[in-house]
Protein backbone atom coordinates (compact mmCIF):
# COMPACT_ATOMS: atom_id res chain seq x y z
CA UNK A 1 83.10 -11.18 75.40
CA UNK A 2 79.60 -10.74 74.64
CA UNK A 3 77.85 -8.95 71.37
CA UNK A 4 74.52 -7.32 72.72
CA UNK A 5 74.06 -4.65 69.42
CA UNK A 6 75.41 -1.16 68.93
CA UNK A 7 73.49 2.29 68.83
CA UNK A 8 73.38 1.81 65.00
CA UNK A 9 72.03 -1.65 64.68
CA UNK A 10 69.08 -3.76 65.39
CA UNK A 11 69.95 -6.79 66.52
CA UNK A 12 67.16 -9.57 67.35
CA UNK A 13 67.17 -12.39 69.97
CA UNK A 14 67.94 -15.18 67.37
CA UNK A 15 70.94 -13.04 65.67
CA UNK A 16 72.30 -11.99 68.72
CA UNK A 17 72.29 -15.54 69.98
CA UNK A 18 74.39 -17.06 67.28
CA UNK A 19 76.88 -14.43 66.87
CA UNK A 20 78.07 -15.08 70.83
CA UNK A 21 77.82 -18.62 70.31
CA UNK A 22 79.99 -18.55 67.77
CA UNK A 23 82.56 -15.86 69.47
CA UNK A 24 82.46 -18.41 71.92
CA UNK A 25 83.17 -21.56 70.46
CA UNK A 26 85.35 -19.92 67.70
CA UNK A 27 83.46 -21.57 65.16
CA UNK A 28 82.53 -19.21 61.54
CA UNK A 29 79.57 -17.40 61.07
CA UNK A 30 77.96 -17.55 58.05
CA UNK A 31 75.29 -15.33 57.10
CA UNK A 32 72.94 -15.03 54.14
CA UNK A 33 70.08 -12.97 53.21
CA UNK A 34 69.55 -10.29 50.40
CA UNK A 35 71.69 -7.56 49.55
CA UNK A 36 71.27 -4.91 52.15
CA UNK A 37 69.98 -6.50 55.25
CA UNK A 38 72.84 -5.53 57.27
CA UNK A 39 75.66 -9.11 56.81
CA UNK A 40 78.63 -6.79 56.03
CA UNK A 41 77.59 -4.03 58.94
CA UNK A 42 77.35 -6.95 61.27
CA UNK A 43 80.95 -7.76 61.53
CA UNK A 44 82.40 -3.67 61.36
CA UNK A 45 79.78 -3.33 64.92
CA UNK A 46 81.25 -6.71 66.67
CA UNK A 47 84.37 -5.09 66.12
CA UNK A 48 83.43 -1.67 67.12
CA UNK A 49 80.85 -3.18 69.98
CA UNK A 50 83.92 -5.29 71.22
CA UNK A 51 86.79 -2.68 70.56
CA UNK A 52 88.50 -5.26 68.10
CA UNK A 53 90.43 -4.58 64.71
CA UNK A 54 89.54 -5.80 61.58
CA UNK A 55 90.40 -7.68 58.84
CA UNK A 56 88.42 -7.82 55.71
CA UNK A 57 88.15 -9.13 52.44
CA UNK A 58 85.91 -8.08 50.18
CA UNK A 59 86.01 -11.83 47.66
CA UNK A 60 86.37 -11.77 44.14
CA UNK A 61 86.03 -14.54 41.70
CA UNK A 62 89.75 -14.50 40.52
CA UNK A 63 90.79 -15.30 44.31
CA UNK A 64 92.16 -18.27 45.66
CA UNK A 65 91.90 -19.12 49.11
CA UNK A 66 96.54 -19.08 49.32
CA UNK A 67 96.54 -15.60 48.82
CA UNK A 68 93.75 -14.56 51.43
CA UNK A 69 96.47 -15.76 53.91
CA UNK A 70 100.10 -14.74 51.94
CA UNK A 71 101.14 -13.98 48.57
CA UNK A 72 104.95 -14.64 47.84
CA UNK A 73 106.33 -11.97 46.15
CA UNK A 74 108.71 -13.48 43.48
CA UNK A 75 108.94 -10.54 41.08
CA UNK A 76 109.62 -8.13 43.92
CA UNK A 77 112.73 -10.24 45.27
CA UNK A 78 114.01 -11.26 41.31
CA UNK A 79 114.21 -7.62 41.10
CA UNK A 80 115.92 -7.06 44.13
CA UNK A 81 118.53 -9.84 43.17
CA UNK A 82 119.34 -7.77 39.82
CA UNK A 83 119.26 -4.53 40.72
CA UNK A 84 119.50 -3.80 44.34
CA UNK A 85 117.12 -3.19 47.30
CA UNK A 86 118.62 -0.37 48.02
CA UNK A 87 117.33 1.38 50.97
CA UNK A 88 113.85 -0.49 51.26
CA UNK A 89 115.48 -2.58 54.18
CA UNK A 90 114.92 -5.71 52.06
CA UNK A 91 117.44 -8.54 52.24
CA UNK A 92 117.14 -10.70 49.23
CA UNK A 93 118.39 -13.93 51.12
CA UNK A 94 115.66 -13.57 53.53
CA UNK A 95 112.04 -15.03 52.05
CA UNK A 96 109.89 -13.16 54.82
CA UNK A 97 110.67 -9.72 53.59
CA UNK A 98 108.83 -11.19 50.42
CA UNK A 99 105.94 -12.66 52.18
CA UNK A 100 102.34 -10.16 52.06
CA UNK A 101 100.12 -11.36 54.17
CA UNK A 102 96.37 -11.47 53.32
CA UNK A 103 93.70 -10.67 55.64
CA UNK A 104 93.78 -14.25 57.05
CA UNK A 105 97.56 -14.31 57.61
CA UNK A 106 97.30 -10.90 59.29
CA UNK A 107 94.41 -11.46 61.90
CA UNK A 108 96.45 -15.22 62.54
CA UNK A 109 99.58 -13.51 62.88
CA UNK A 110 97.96 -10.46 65.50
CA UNK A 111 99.16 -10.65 69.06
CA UNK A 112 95.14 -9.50 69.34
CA UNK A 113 91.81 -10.95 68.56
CA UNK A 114 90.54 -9.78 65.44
CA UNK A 115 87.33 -9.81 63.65
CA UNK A 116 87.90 -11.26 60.40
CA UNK A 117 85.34 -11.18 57.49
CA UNK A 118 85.00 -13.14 54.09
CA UNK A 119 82.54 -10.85 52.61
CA UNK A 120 80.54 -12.48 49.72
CA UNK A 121 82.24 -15.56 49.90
CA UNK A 122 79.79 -16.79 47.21
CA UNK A 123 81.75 -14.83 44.21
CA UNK A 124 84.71 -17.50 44.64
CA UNK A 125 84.55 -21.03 42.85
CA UNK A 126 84.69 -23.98 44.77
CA UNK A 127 87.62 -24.41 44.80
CA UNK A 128 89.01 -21.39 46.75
CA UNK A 129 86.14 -22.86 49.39
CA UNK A 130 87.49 -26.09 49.64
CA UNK A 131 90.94 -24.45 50.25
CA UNK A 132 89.70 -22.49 53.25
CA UNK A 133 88.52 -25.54 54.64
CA UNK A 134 91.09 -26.59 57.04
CA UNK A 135 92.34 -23.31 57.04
CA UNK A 136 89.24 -21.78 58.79
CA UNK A 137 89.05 -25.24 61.15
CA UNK A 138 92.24 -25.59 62.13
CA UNK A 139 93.26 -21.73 62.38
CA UNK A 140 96.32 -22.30 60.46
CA UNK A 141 97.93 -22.42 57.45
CA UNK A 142 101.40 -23.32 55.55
CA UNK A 143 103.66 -20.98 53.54
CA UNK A 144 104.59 -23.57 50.88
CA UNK A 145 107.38 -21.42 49.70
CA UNK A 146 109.51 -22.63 53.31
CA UNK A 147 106.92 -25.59 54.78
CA UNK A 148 106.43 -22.83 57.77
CA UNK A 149 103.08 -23.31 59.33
CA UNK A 150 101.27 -20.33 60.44
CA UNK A 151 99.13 -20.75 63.77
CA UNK A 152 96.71 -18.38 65.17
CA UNK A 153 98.32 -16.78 67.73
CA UNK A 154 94.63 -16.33 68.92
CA UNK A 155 91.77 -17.33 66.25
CA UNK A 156 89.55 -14.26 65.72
CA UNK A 157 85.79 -13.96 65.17
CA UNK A 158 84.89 -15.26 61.33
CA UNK A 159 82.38 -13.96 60.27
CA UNK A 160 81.67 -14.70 56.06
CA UNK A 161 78.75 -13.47 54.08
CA UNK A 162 76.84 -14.60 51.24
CA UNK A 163 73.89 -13.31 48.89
CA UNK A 164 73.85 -16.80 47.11
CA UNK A 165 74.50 -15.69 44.04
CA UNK A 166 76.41 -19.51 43.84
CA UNK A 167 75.64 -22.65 46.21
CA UNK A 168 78.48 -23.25 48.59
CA UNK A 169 79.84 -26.64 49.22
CA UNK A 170 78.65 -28.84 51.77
CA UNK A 171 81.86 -29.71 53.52
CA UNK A 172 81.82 -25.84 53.82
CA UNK A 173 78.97 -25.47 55.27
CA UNK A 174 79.70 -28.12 57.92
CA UNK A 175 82.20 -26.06 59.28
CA UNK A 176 80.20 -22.59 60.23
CA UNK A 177 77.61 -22.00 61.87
CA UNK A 178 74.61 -20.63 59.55
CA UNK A 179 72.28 -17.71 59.88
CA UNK A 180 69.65 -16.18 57.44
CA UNK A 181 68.84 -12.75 57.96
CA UNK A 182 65.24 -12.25 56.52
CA UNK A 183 64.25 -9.32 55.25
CA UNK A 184 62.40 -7.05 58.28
CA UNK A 185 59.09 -6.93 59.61
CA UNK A 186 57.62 -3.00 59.70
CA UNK A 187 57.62 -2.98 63.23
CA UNK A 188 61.41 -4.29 63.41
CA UNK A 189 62.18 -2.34 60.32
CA UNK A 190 60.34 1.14 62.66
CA UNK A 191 63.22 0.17 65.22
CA UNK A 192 66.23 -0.27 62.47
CA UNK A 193 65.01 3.40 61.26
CA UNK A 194 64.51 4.83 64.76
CA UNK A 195 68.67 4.14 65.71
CA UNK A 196 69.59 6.09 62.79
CA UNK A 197 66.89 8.89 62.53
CA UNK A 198 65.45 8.96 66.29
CA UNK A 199 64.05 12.37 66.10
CA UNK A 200 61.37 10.81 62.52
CA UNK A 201 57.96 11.99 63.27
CA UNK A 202 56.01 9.07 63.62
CA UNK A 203 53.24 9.92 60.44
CA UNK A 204 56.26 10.41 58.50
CA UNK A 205 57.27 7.11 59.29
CA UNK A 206 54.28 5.57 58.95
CA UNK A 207 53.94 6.59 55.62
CA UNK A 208 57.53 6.18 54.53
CA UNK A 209 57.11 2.48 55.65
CA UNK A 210 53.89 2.07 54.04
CA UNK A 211 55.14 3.26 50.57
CA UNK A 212 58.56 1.07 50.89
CA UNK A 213 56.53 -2.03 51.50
CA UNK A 214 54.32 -1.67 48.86
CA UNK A 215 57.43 -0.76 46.24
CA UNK A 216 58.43 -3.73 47.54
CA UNK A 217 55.60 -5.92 46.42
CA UNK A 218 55.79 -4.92 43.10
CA UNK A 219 57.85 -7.73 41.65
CA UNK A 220 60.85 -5.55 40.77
CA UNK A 221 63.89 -7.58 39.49
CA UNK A 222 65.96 -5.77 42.48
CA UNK A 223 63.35 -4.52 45.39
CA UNK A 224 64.68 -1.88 47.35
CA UNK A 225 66.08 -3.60 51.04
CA UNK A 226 67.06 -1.54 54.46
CA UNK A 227 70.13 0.23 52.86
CA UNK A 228 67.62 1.24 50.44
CA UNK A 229 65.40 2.69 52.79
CA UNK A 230 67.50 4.53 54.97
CA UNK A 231 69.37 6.46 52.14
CA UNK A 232 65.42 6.98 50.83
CA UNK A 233 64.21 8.49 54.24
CA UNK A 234 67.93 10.37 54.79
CA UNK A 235 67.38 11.97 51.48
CA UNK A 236 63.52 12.98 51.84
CA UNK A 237 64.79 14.56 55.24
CA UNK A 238 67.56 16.53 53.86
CA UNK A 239 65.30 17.73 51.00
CA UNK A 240 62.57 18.91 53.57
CA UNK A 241 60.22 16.33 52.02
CA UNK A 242 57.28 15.84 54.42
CA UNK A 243 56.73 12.80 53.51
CA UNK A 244 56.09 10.20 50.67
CA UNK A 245 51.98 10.81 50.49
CA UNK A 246 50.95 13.38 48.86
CA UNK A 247 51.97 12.63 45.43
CA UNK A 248 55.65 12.76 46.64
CA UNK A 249 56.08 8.41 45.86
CA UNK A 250 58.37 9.27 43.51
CA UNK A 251 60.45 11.54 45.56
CA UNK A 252 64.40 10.11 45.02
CA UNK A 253 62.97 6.83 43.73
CA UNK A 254 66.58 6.64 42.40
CA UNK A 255 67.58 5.15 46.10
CA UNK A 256 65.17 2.72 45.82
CA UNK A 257 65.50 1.05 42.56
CA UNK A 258 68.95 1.04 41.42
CA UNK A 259 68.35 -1.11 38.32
CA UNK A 260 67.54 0.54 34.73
CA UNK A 261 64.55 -1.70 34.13
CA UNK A 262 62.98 -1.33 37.44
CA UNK A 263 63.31 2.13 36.85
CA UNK A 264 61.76 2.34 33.29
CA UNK A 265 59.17 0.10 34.61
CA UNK A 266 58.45 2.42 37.84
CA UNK A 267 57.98 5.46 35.46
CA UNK A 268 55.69 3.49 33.05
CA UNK A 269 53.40 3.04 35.41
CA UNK A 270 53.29 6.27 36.83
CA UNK A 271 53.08 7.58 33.54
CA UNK A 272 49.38 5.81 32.91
């Protein structure tokens, strides 16, 4: 099982190296870098690269790390015990047609290997960290409820993201395997464009590039990243917009900046 990058993303030497090594040694992959450099996309082409499901969470700051494997459903089966379960199939003595698993339990529980991602595992407190701890090490977990351990029937790939937004714990980090994604060089950003728009003239490239770099240096509070770009050069080509010169830098500059004061700012200056 080897990940060597899909027809829709750009994967380098050192990226590609750590993301087998840690499908190999089942060992989590953290990954950090700023919004829109491709973290979440990485794990949706592993699985689509290596023809696995997925499992996802998309991590809150209300969640604890329990009910990313099960939540026990005790207002579902009081209500059953009152009233009925009627036809749901539900047996009220029975504490497993109460159990919903999270996206944990499920990939555990899979009679295949999953990809499972923790995306923006950085919006949960400490706490819910600390409680995915042994969880994510040991590939199981206990349903308190019965003292029934859960084992991964086979432990998929982790991958977890984070935009540090809030420092993660050290005994965390000890226990995945860490990779920054930095923001892309033009000539690596040329090739990220290229696998979704392979038919770009090259001067319109060019120019695109050099006009997204610059915005870039401009000391915005949120500078536009790949996701950014690629929605900025998709929309240009759908418009029939030859390209950003010509007085056309302000073409859709709504899918570059997404924040109100970086785009008051961007029209102040343009305005002088």
């Amino acid at each position: 099982m080897h990940f060597e990058g899909t027809d829709r993303y750009f994967l380098n030497a050192e990226l590609q190296e750590i993301v087998n090594i840690a499908i190999t040694l089942e060992k989590p992959l953290l990954l950090t870098g700023e919004a829109g450099t491709g973290k979440t996309q990485l794990a949706f082409e592993v699985a689509r690269a290596l023809k696995m499901s997925m499992e996802e969470a998309r991590c809150k700051s209300t969640f604890k790390g329990e009910e990313l494997c099960y939540v026990y459903d005790t207002v579902l089966r009081l209500n059953d015990s009152r009233f009925g379960s009627g036809e749901t199939g539900r047996d009220v003595n029975d504490i497993w047609d109460y159990l919903r698993f999270g996206p944990i339990g499920r990939a555990f529980l899979a009679e295949d290997r999953r990809v499972l991602l923790l995306d923006e595992i950085d919006k949960t407190d400490s706490d819910t960290q600390d409680n995915l701890l042994d969880v994510l090490e040991d590939g199981s977990f206990i349903i308190r409820e019965i003292n029934h351990r859960v084992v991964a029937k086979d432990r998929p790939v982790i991958i977890i993201t984070s935009n540090a937004k809030r420092e993660l714990s050290d005994p965390f980090l000890r226990r995945c395997f860490c990779h920054h994604i930095p923001f892309p060089s033009p000539e690596e950003m040329k090739s990220i464009v290229k696998l979704h728009y392979p038919d770009l003239p090259a001067p319109f490239l060019d120019a695109s590039l050099m006009s997204f770099y610059r915005l870039r240096e401009e000391g915005y509070e949120k500078p536009p990243a790949t996701a950014e770009f690629l929605d900025w050069v998709g929309a240009m080509r759908s418009a029939g917009v030859k390209g950003p010169g010509a007085g056309r830098e302000t073409a859709f500059v709504g899918t570059l900046l997404k924040r109100t004061q970086d785009l008051l700012r961007f029209r102040g200056v343009k305005r002088r």
